[in-house]
Protein backbone atom coordinates (compact mmCIF):
# COMPACT_ATOMS: atom_id res chain seq x y z
CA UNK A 1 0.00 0.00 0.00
CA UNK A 2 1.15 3.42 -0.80
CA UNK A 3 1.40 5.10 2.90
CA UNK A 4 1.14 8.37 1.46
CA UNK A 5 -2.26 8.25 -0.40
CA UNK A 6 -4.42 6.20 2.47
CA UNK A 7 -7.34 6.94 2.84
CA UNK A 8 -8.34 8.86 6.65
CA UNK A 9 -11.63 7.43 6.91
CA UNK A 10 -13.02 4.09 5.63
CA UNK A 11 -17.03 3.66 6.37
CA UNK A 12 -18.17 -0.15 6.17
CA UNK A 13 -21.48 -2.09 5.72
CA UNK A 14 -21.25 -5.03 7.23
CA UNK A 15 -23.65 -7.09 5.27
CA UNK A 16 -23.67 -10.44 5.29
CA UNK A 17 -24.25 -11.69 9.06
CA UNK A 18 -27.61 -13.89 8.40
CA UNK A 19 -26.64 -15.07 5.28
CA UNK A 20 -23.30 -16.52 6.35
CA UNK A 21 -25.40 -18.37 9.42
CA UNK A 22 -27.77 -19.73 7.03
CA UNK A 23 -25.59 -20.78 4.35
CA UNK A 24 -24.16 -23.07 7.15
CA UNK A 25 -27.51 -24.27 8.92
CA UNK A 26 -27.06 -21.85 11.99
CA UNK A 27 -28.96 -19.78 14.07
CA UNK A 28 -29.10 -15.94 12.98
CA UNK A 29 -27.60 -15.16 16.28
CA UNK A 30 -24.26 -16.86 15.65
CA UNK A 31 -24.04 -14.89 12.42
CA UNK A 32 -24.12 -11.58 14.20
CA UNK A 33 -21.75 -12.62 16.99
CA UNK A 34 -18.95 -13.99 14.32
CA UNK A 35 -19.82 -10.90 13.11
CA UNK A 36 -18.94 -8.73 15.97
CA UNK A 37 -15.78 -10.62 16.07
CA UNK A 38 -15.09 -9.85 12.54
CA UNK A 39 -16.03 -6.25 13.02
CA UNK A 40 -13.62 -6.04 16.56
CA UNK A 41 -10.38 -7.62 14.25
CA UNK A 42 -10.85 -5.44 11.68
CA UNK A 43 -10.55 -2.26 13.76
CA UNK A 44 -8.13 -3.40 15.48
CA UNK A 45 -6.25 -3.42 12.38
CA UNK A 46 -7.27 -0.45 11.08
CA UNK A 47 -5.85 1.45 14.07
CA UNK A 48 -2.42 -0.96 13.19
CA UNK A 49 -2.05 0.86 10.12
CA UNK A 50 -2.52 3.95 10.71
CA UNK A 51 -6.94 5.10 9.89
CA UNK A 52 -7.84 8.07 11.43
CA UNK A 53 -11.78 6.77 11.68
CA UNK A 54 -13.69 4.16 10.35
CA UNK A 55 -17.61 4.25 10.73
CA UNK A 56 -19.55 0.89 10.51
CA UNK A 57 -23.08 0.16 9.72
CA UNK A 58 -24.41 -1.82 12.58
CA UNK A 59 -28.45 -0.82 13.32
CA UNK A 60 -30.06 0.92 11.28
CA UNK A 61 -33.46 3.11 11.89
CA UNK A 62 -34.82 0.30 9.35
CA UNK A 63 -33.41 -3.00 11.37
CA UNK A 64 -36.42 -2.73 14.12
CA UNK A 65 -38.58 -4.00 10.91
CA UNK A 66 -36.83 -7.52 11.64
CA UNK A 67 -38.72 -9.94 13.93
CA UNK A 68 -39.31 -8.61 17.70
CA UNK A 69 -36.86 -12.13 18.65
CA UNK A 70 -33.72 -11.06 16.05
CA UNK A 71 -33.96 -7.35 17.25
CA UNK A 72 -33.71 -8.44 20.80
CA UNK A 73 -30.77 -10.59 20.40
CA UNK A 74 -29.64 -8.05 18.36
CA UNK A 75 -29.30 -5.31 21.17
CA UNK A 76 -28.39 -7.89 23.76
CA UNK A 77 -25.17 -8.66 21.75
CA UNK A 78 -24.62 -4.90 21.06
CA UNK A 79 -25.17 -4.03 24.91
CA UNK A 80 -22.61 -6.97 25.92
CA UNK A 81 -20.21 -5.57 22.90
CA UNK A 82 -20.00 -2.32 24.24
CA UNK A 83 -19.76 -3.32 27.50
CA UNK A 84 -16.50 -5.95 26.87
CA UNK A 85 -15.05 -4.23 24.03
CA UNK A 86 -14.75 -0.49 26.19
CA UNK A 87 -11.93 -2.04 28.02
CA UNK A 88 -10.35 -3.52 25.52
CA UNK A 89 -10.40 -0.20 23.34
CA UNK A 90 -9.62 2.06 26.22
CA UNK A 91 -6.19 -0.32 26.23
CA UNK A 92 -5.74 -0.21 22.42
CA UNK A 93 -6.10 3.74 22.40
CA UNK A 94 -9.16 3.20 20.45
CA UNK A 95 -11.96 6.07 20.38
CA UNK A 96 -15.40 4.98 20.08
CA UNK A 97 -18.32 7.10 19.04
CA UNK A 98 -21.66 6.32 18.87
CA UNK A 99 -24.01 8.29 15.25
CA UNK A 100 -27.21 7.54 15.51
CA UNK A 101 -30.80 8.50 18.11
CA UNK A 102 -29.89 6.59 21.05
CA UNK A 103 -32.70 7.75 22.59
CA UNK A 104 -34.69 5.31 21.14
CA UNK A 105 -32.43 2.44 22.32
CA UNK A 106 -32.96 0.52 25.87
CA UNK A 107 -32.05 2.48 28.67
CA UNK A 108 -29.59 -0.07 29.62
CA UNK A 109 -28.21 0.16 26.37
CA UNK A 110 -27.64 4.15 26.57
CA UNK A 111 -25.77 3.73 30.02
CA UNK A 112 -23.85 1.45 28.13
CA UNK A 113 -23.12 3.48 24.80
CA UNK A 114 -22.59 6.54 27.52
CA UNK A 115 -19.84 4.93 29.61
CA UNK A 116 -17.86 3.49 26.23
CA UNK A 117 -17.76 7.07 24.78
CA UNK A 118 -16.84 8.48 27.90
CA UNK A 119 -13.67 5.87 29.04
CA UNK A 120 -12.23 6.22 25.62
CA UNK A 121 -12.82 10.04 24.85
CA UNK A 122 -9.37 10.89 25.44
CA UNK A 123 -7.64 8.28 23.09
CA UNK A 124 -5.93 9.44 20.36
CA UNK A 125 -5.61 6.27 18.29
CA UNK A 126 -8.36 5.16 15.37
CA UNK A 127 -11.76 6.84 15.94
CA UNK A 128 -14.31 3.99 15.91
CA UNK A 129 -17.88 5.12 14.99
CA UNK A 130 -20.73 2.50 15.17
CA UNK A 131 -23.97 3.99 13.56
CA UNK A 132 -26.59 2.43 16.02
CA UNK A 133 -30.25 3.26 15.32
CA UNK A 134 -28.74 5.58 12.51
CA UNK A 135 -30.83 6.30 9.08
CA UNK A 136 -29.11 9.16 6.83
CA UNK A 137 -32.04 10.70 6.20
CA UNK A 138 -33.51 10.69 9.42
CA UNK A 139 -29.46 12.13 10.54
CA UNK A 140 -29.87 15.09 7.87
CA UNK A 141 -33.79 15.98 9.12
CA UNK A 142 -32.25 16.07 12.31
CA UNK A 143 -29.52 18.43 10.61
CA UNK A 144 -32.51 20.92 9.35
CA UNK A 145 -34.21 21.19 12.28
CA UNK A 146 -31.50 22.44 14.93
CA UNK A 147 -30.78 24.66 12.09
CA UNK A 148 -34.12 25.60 12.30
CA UNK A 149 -33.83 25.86 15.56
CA UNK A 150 -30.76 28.41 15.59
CA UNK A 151 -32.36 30.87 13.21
CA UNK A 152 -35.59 31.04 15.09
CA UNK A 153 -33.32 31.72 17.82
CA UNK A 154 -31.68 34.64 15.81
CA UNK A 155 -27.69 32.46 16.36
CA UNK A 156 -27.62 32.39 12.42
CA UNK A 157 -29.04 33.96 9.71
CA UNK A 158 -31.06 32.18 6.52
CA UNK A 159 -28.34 33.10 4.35
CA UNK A 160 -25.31 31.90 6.55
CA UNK A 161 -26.51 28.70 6.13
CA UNK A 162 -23.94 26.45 3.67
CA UNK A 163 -22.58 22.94 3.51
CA UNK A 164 -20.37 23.45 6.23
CA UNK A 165 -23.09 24.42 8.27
CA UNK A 166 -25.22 21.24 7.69
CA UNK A 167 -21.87 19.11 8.33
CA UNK A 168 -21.43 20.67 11.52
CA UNK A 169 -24.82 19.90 12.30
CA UNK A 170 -24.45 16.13 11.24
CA UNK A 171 -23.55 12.97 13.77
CA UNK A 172 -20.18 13.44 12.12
CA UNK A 173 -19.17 17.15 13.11
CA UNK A 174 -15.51 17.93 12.80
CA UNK A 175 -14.87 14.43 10.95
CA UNK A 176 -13.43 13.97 7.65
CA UNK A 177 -16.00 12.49 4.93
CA UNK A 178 -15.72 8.87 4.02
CA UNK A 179 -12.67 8.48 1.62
CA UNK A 180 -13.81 4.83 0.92
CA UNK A 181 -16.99 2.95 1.52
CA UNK A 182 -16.99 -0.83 1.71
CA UNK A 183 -19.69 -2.91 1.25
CA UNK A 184 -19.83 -6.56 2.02
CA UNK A 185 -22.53 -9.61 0.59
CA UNK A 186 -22.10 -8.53 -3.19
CA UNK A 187 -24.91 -6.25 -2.77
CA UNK A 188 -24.91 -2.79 -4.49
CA UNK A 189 -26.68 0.04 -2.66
CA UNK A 190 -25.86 2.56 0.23
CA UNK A 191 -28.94 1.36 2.41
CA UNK A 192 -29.63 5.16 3.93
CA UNK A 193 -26.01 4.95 4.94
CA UNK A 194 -24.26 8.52 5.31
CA UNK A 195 -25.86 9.92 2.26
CA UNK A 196 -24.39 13.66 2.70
CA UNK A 197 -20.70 12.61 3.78
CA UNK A 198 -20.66 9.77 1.04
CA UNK A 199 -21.10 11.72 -2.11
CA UNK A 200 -17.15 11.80 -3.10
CA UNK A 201 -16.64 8.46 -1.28
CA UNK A 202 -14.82 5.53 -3.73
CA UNK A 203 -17.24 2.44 -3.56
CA UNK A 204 -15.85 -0.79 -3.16
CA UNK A 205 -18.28 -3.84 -3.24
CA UNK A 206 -16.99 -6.80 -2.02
CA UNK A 207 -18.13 -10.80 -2.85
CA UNK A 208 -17.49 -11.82 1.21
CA UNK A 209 -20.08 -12.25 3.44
CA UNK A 210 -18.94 -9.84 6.32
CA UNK A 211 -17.67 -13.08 9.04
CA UNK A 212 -15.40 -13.83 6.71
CA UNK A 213 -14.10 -10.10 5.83
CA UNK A 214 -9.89 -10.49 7.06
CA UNK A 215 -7.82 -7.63 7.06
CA UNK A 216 -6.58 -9.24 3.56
CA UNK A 217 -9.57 -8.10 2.56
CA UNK A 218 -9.11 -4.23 4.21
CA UNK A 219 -5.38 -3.87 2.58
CA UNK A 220 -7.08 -4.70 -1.08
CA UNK A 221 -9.83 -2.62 -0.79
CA UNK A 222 -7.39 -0.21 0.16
CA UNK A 223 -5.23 -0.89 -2.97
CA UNK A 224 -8.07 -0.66 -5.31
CA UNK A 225 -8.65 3.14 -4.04
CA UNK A 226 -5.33 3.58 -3.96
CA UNK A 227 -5.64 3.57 -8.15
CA UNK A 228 -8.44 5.34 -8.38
CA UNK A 229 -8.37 8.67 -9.97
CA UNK A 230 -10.58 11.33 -7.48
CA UNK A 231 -11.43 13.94 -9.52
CA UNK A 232 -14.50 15.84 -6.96
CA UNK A 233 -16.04 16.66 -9.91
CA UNK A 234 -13.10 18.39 -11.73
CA UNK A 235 -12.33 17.61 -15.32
């Protein structure tokens, strides 16, 4: 890999976690934990080599569509990941952020998300956001209305209002956009998945089911932007 043209922040949909299970006569459940563990190696590496932030697709606003017994096991095994993997990242000078409503999440669940952000605030290695309960569109209506809110107020003027202000009003405030979005399970679409920071963002679609994504897999993707030509709409 060229060091001098990575990219500073990789987003990733992990797609692929019931698929993988049922393609070997499993439970759903076991998908999403060998997905977790997928999802902890993998940034794990990606603070190895150097990312300053990789954002991961793992609930979205759409997910509580899924049957009331997947969702549950679901948040369970997010609950007990947050809880485990805080100590680990706190020792691995990883920084984990939570984009998404949390409100709408268990209350258990918040105390947890609460008490991950807060022990690992102050690391300075990889920034690790998991978009919980996150839906882009839902994340930019949010956007509008404390916008809204701040002109009503009289803080900002209608015409003060540009892109920077909506990106400072997004999950992702004072974060680089995606340079790279990865997509696992062969399918092609961005599934309501940062739809304002994504619109320069090299797409990489990738065969794997996401349990068996390896950091092989990371490095190529990697290499594949690497020789891609990113123009931002310049001739």
């Amino acid at each position: 890999m060229e060091q001098e043209n990575m990219p500073k922040h990789i987003a990733i949909i992990m797609d692929g976690n019931r698929r993988w299970a049922r393609q070997r006569g499993l439970d759903i459940k076991l998908g999403h934990k060998e997905g977790a563990k997928t999802l902890e190696k993998i940034v794990r590496y990606a603070n190895k080599i150097g990312l300053g932030y990789i954002t991961v697709y793992a609930f979205s606003t759409e997910n509580w569509k899924r049957t009331e017994e997947e969702v549950g096991a679901l948040m369970l095994l997010l609950q007990n990941y947050l809880e485990d993997y805080s100590k680990r990242a706190d020792t691995e000078n990883i920084k984990v952020n939570v984009l998404g409503d949390i409100s709408a999440l268990p209350k258990k669940m918040q105390k947890s998300i609460n008490n991950c952000m807060e022990r690992t605030k102050d690391n300075t290695g990889v920034t690790f956001n998991i978009a919980l309960n996150y839906g882009g569109r839902d994340e930019i209506v949010k956007a509008v209305k404390k916008i809204a809110k701040e002109i009503k107020e009289e803080k900002i003027a209608i015409d003060d209002i540009t892109e920077e202000t909506i990106s400072n009003s997004l999950y992702t405030a004072g974060q680089p956009d995606p340079d790279l979005l990865i997509r696992t399970s062969g399918e092609l679409r961005t599934s309501n998945f940062l739809p304002w920071q994504i619109v320069y963002s090299e797409f990489i679609f990738v065969e794997k089911n996401w349990p068996d994504f390896e950091e092989k897999d990371l490095d190529e993707a990697i290499k594949i932007y690497q020789t891609r030509n990113r123009k931002f709409g310049a001739k």
